[in-house]
C-alpha atoms as a PDB file:
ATOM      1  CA  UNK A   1      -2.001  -4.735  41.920  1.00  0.00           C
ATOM      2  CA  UNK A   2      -1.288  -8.316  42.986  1.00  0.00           C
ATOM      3  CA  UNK A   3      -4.510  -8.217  44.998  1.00  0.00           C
ATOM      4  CA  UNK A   4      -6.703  -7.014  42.001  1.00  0.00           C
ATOM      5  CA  UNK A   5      -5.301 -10.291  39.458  1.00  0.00           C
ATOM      6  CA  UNK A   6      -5.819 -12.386  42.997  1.00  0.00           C
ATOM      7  CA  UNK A   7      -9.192 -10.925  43.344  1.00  0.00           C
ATOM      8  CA  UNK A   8     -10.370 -11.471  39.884  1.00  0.00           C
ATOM      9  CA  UNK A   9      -8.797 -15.316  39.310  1.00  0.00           C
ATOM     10  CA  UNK A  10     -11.347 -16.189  42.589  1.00  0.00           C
ATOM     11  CA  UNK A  11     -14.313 -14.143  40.798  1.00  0.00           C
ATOM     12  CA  UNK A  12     -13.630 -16.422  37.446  1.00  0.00           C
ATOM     13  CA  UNK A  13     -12.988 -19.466  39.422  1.00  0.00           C
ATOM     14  CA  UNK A  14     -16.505 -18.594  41.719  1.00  0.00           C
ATOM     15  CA  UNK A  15     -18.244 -18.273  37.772  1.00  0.00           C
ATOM     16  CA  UNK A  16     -16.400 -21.099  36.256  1.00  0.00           C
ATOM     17  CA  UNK A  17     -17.866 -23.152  39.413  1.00  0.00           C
ATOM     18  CA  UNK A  18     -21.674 -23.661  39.367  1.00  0.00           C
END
């Protein structure tokens, strides 16, 4: 489960980031 909330903070970060 720890991966998944990992996994999805570097997909926001990634979309947050132009």
């Amino acid at each position: 489960m720890g991966t998944w909330i990992l996994f999805a903070c570097l997909l926001g970060a990634a979309f947050a980031m132009p």
